[in-house]
C-alpha atoms as a PDB file:
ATOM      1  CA  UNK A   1      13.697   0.622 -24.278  1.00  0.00           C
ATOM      2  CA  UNK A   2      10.024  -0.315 -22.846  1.00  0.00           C
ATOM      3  CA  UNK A   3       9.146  -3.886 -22.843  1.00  0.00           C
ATOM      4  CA  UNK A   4       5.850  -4.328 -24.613  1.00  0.00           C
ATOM      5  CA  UNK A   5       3.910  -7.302 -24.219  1.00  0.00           C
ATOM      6  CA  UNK A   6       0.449  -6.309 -25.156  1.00  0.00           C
ATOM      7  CA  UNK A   7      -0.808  -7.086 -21.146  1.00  0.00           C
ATOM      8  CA  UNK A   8      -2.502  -4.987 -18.793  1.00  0.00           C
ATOM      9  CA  UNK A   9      -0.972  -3.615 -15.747  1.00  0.00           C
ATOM     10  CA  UNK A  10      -2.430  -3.339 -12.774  1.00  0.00           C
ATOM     11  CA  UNK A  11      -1.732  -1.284 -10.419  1.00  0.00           C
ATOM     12  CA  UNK A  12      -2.584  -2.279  -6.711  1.00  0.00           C
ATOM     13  CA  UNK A  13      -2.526  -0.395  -3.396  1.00  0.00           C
ATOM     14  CA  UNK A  14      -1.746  -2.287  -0.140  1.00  0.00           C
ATOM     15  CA  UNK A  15      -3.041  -1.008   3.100  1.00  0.00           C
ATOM     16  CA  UNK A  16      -6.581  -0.935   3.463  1.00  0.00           C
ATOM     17  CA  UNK A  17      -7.035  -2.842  -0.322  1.00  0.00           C
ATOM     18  CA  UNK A  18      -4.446  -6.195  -0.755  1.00  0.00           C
ATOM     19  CA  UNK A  19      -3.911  -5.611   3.516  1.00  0.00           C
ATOM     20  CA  UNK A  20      -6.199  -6.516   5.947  1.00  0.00           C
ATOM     21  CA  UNK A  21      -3.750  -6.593   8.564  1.00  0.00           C
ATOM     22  CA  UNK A  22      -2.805  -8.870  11.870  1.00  0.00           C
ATOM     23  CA  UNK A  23      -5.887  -6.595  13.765  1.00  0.00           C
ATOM     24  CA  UNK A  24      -7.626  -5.698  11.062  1.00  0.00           C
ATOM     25  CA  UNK A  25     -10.631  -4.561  13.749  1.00  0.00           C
ATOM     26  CA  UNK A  26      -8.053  -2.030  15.469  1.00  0.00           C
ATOM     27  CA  UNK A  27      -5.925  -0.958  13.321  1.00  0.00           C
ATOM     28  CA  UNK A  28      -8.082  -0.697  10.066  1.00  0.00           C
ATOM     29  CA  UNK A  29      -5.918  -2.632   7.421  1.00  0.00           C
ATOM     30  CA  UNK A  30      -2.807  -0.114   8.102  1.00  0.00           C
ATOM     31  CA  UNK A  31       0.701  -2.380   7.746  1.00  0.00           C
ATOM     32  CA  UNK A  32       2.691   0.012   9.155  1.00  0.00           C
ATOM     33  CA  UNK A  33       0.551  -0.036  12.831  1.00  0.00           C
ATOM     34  CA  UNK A  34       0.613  -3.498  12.740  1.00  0.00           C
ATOM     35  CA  UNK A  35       4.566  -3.796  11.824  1.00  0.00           C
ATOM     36  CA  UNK A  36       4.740  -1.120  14.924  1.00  0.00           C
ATOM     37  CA  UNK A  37       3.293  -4.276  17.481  1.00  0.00           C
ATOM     38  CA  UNK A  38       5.177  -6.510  15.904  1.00  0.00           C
ATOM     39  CA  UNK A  39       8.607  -5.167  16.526  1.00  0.00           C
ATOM     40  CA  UNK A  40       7.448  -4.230  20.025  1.00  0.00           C
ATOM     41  CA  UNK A  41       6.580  -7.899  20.537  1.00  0.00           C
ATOM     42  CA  UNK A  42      10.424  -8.624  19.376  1.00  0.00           C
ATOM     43  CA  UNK A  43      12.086  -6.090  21.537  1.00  0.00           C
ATOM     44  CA  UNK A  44      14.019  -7.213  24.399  1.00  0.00           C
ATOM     45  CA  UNK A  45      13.242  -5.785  28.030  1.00  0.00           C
ATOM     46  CA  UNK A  46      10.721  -4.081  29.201  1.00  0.00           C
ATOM     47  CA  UNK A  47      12.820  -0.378  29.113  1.00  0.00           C
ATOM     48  CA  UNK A  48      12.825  -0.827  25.102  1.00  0.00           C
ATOM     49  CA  UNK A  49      10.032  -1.695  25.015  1.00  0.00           C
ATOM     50  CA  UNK A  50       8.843   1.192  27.241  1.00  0.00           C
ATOM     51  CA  UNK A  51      10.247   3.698  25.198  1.00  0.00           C
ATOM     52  CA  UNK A  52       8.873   2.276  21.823  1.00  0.00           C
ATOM     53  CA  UNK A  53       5.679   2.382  23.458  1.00  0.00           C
ATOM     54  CA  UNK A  54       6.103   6.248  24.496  1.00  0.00           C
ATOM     55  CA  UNK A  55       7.237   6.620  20.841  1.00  0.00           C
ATOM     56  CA  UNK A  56       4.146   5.206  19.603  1.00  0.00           C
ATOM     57  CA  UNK A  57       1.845   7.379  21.693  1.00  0.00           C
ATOM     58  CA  UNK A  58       3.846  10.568  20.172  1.00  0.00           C
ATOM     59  CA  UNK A  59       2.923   8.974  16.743  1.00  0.00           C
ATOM     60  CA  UNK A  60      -1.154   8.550  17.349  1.00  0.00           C
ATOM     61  CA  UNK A  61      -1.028  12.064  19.205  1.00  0.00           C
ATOM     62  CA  UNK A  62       0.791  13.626  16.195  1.00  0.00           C
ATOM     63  CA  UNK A  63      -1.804  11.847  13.909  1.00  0.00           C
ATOM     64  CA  UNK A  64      -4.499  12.619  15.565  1.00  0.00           C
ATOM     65  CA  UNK A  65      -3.422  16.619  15.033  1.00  0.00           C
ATOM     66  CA  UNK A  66      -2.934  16.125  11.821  1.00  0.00           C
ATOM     67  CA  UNK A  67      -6.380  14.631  11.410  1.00  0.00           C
ATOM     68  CA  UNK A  68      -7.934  17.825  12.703  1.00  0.00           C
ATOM     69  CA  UNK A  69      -5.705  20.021  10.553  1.00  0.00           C
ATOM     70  CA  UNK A  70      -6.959  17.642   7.620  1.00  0.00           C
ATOM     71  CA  UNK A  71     -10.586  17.946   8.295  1.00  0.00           C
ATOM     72  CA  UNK A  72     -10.067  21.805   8.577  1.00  0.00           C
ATOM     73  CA  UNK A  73      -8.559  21.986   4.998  1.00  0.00           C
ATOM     74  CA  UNK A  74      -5.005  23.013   5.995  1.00  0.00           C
ATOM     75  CA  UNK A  75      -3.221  19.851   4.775  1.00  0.00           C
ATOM     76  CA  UNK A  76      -3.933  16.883   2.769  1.00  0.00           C
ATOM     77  CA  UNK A  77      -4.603  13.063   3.512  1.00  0.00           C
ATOM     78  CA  UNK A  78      -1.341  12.355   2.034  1.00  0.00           C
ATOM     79  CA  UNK A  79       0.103  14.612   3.915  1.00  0.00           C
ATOM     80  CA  UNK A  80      -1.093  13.273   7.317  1.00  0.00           C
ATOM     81  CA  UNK A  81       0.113  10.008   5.725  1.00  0.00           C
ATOM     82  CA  UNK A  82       3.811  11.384   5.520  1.00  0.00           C
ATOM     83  CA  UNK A  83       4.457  13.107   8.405  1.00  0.00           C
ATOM     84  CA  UNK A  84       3.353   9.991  10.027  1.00  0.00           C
ATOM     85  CA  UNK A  85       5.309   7.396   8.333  1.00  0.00           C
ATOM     86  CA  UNK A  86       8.190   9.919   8.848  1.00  0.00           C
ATOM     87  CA  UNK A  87       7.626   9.912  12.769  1.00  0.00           C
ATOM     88  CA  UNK A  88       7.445   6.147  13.015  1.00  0.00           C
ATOM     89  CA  UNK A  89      10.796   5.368  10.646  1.00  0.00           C
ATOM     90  CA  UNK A  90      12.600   7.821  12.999  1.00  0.00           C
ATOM     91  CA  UNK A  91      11.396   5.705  15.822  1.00  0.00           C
ATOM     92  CA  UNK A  92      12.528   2.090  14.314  1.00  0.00           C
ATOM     93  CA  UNK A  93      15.063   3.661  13.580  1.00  0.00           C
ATOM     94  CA  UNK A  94      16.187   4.745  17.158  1.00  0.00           C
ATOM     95  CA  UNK A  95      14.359   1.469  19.129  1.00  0.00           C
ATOM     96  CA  UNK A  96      14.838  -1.391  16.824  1.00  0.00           C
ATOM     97  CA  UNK A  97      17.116  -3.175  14.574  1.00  0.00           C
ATOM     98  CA  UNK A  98      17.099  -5.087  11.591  1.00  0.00           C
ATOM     99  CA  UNK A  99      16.253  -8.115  12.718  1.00  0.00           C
ATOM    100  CA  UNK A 100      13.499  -7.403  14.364  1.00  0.00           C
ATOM    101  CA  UNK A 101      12.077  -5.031  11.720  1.00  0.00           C
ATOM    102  CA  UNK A 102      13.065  -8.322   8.948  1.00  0.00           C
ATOM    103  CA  UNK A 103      10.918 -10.161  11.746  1.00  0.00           C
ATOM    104  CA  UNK A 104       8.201  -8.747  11.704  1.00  0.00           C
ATOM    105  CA  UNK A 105       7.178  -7.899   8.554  1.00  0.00           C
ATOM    106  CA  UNK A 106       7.926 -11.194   8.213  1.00  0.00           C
ATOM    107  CA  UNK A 107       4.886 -12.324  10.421  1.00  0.00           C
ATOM    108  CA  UNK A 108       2.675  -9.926   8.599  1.00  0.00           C
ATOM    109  CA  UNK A 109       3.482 -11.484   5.159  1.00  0.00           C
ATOM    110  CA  UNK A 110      -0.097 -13.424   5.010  1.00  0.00           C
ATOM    111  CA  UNK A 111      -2.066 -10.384   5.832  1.00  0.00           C
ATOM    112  CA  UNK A 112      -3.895 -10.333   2.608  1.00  0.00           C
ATOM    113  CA  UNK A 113      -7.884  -9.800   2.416  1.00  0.00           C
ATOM    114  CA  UNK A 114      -9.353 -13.262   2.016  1.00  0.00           C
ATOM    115  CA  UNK A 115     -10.319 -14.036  -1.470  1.00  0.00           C
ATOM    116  CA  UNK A 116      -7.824 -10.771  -2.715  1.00  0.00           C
ATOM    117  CA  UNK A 117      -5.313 -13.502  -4.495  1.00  0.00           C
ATOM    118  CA  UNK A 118      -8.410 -15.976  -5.772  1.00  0.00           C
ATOM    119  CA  UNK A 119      -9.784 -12.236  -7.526  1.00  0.00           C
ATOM    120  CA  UNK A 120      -6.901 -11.355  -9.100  1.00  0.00           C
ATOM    121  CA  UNK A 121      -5.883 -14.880 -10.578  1.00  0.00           C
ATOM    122  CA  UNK A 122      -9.306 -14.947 -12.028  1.00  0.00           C
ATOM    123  CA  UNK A 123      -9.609 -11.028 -13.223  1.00  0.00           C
ATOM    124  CA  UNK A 124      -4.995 -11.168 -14.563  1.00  0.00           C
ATOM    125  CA  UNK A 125      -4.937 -12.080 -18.334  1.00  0.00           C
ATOM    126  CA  UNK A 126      -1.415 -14.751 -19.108  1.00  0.00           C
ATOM    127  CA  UNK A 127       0.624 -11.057 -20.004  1.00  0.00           C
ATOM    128  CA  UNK A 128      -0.636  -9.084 -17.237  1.00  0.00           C
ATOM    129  CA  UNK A 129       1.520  -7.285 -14.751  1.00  0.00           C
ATOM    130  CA  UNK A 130       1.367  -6.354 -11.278  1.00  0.00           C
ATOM    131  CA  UNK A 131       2.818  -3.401  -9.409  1.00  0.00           C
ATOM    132  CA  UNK A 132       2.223  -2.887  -5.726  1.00  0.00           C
ATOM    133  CA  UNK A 133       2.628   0.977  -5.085  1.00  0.00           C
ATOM    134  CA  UNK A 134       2.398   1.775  -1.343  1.00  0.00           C
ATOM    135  CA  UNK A 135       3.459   4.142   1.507  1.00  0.00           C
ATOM    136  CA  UNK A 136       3.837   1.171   3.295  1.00  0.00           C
ATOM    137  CA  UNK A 137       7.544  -0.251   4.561  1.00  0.00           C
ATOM    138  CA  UNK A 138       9.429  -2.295   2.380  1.00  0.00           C
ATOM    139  CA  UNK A 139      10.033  -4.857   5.234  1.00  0.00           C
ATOM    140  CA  UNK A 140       6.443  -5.438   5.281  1.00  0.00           C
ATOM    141  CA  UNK A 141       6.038  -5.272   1.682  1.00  0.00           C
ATOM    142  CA  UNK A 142       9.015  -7.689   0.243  1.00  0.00           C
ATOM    143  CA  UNK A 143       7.936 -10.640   1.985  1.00  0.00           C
ATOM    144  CA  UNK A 144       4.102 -10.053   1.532  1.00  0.00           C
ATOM    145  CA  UNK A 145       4.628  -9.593  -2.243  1.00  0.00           C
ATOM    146  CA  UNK A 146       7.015 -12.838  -2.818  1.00  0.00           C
ATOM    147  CA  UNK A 147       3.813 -14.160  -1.072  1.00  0.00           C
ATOM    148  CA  UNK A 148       1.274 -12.499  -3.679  1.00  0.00           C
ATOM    149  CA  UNK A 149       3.916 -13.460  -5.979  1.00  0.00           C
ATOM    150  CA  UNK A 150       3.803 -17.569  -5.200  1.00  0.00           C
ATOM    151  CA  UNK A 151       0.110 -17.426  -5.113  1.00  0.00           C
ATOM    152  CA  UNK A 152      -0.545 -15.537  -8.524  1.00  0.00           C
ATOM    153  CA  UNK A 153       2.468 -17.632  -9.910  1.00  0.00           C
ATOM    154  CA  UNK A 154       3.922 -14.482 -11.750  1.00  0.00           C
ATOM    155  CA  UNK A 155       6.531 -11.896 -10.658  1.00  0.00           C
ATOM    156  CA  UNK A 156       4.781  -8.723  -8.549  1.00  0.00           C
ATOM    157  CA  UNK A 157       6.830  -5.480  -8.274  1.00  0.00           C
ATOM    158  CA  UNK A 158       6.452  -3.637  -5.250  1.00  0.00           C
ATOM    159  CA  UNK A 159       6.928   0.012  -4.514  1.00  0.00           C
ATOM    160  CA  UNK A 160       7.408   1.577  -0.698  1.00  0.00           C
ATOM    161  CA  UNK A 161       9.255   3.045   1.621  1.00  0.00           C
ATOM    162  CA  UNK A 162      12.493   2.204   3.865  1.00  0.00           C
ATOM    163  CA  UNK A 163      13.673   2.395   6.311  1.00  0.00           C
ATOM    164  CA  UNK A 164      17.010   2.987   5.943  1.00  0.00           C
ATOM    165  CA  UNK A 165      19.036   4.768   3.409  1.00  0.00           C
ATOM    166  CA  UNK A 166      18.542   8.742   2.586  1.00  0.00           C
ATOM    167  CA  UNK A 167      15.775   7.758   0.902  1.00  0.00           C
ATOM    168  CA  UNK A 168      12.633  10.609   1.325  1.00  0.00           C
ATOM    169  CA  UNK A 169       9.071   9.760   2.556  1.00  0.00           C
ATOM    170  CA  UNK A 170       6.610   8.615  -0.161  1.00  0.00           C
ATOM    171  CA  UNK A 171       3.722  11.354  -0.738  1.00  0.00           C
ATOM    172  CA  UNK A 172       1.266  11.348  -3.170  1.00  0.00           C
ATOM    173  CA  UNK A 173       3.421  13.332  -6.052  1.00  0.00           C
ATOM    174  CA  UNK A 174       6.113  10.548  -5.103  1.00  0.00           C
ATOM    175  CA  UNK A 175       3.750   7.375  -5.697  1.00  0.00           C
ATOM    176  CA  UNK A 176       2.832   9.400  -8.962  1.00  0.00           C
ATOM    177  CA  UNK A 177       6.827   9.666 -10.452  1.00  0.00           C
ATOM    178  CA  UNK A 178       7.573   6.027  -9.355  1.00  0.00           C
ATOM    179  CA  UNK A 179       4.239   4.769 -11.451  1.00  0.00           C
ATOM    180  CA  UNK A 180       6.326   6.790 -14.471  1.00  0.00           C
ATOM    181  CA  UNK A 181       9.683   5.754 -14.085  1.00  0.00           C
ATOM    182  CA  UNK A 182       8.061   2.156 -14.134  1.00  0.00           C
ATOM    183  CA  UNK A 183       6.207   3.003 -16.810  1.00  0.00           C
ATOM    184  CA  UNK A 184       9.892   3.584 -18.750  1.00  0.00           C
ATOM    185  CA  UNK A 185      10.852   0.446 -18.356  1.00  0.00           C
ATOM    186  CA  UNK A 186       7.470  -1.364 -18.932  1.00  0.00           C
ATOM    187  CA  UNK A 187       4.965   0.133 -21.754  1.00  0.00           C
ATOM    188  CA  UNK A 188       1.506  -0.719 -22.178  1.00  0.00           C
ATOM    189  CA  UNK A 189      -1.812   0.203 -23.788  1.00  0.00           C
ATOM    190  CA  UNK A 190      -4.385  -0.430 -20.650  1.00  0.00           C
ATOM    191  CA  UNK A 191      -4.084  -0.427 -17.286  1.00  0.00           C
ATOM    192  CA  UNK A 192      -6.451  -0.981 -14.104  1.00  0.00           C
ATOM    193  CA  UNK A 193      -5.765   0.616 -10.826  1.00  0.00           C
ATOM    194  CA  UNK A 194      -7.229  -1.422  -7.789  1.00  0.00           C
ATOM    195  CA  UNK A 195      -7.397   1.364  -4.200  1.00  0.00           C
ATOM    196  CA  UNK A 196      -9.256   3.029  -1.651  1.00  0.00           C
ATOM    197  CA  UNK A 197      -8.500   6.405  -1.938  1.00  0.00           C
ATOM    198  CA  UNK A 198      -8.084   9.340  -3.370  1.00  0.00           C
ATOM    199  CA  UNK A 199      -4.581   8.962  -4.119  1.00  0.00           C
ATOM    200  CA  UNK A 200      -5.339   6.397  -6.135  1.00  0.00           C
ATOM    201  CA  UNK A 201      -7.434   8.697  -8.628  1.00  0.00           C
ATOM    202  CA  UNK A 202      -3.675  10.394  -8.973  1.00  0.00           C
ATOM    203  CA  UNK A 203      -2.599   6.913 -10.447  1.00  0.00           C
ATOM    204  CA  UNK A 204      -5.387   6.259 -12.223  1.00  0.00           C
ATOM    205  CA  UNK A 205      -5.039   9.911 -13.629  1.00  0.00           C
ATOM    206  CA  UNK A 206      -1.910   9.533 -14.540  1.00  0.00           C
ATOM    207  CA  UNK A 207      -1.697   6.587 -16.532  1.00  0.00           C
ATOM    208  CA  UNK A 208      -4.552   8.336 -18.239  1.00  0.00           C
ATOM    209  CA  UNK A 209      -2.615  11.259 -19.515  1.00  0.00           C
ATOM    210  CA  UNK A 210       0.240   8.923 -20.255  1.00  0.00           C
ATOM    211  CA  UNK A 211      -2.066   8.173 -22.901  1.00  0.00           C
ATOM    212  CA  UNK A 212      -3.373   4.549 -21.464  1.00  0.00           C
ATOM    213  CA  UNK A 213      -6.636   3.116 -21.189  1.00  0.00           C
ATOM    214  CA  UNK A 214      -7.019   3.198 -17.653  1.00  0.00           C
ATOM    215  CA  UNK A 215      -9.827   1.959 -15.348  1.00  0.00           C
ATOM    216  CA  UNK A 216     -10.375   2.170 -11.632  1.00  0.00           C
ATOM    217  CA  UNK A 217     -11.761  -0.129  -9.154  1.00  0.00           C
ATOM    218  CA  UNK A 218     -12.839   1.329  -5.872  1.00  0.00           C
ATOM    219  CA  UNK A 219     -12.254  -1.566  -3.303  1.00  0.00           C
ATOM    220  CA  UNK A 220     -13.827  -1.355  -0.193  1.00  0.00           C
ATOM    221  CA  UNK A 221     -13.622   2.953  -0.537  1.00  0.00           C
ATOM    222  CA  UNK A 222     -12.744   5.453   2.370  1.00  0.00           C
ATOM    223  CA  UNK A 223     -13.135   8.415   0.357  1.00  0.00           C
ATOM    224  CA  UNK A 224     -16.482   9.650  -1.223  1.00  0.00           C
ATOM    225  CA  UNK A 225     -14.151  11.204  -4.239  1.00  0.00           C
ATOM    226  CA  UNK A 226     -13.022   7.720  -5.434  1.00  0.00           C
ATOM    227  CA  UNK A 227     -16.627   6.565  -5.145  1.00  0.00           C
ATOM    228  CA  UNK A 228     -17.340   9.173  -7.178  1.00  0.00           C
ATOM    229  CA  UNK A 229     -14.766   8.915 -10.346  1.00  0.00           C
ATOM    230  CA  UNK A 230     -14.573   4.726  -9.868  1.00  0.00           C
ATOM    231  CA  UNK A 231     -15.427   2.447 -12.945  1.00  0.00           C
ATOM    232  CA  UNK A 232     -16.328   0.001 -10.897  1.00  0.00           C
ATOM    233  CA  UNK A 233     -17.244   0.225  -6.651  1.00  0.00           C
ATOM    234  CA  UNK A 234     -17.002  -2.984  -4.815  1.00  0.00           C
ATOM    235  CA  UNK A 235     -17.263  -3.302  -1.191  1.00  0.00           C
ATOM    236  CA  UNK A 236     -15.140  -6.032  -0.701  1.00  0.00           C
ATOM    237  CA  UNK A 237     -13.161  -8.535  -2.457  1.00  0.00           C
ATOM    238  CA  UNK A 238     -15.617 -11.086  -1.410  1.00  0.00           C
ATOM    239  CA  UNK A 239     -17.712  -9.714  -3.632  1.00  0.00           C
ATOM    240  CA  UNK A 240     -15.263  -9.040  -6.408  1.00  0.00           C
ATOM    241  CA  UNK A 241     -15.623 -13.236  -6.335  1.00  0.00           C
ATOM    242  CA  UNK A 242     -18.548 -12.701  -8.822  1.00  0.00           C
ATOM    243  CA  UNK A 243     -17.372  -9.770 -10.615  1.00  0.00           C
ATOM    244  CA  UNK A 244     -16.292 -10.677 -14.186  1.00  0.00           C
ATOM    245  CA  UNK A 245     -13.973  -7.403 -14.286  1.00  0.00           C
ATOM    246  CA  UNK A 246     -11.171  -9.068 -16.041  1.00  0.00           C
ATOM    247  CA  UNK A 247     -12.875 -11.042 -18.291  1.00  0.00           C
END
């Protein structure tokens, strides 16, 4: 049976919108870059680390294909997002072990957008909820959640891939199911959806025809289509300071 508590639940992505990242300038808010320098800091001898590196090259020259194939209208944004995430868990995978992955997502933990935490404790009513849905990995995520977690002083749930397991790749459809198996556990009557692209109009569309009131904030958009079909467009959380959204 649901649990219904009469709260809102909000519904936050993490790259690019709670991330800013270890190089935010270089690597554009993406955890899953910065958990790929990490582990290559961690990685004994220069041959390992020689090889990860190699690996990592494959895995910009195999997005950057994609990104053409994207722009052409062959594939989809989530789709580049996939295949890539794919290419780099086969590479931990082969180059790395646990502890280093445990490592360093643990040293990317505090990565959060200044002022994303001081927003959210001002916009979450006392019943709210928070779910983190991401394509990031989990080792990244855990540890940066418990840290969301201690600051909003409330439990976050967290969504994402790993890298272990026969667990598939996260796409788009994927994010969608897990926001509805959640959902079966967890009922309620509004929801806001906090992201920067368009797969987060699929959330926000779904919890809509679940039958919830659902609103969208755009923060800091990428894509012109979530500009578009956003409640609410803010350009950074800075400025979500004197936004009384949640009120």
């Amino acid at each position: 049976m649901a649990v219904r508590d009469g709260g809102t639940l909000w519904v936050c992505d993490f790259d690019g919108t709670l991330y800013r990242g270890w190089l935010a300038r270089f690597t554009h808010g993406i955890s899953n870059t910065d958990l790929f320098w990490q582990v290559f800091l961690r990685c004994p001898g220069w041959q390992r680390r020689w090889r990860l590196l190699k690996g990592g090259h494959r895995v910009h020259a195999l997005h950057r294909r994609l990104l053409q194939q994207r722009r052409a209208g062959a594939i989809s944004s989530g789709e580049v997002d996939a295949q890539c995430v794919q290419a780099l868990r086969q590479l931990f995978c082969q180059e790395a072990n646990e502890w280093q992955i445990q490592h360093a997502g643990e040293a990317l933990a505090r990565g959060f957008a200044p002022q994303a935490a001081t927003v959210l404790q001002r916009w979450l009513g006392p019943t709210d909820r928070v779910l983190v849905l991401s394509k990031a990995f989990m080792p990244v995520l855990l540890p940066a959640c418990l840290h969301l977690s201690a600051l909003l002083n409330r439990p976050v749930d967290v969504v994402g891939n790993r890298l272990t397991g026969d667990d598939g790749v996260l796409r788009s459809e994927d994010k969608q199911r897990e926001l509805q198996a959640f959902l079966e556990g967890y009922s309620c009557a509004r929801a806001v959806v906090i992201g920067d692209t368009e797969e987060d109009i699929g959330m926000h569309r779904t919890l809509t025809d679940l039958g919830i009131a659902s609103r969208l904030v755009a923060m800091s958009p990428k894509d012109p289509r979530i500009r578009a079909e956003a409640d609410l467009v803010l350009p950074s959380w800075r400025h979500a300071m004197e936004h009384p959204f949640g009120e």
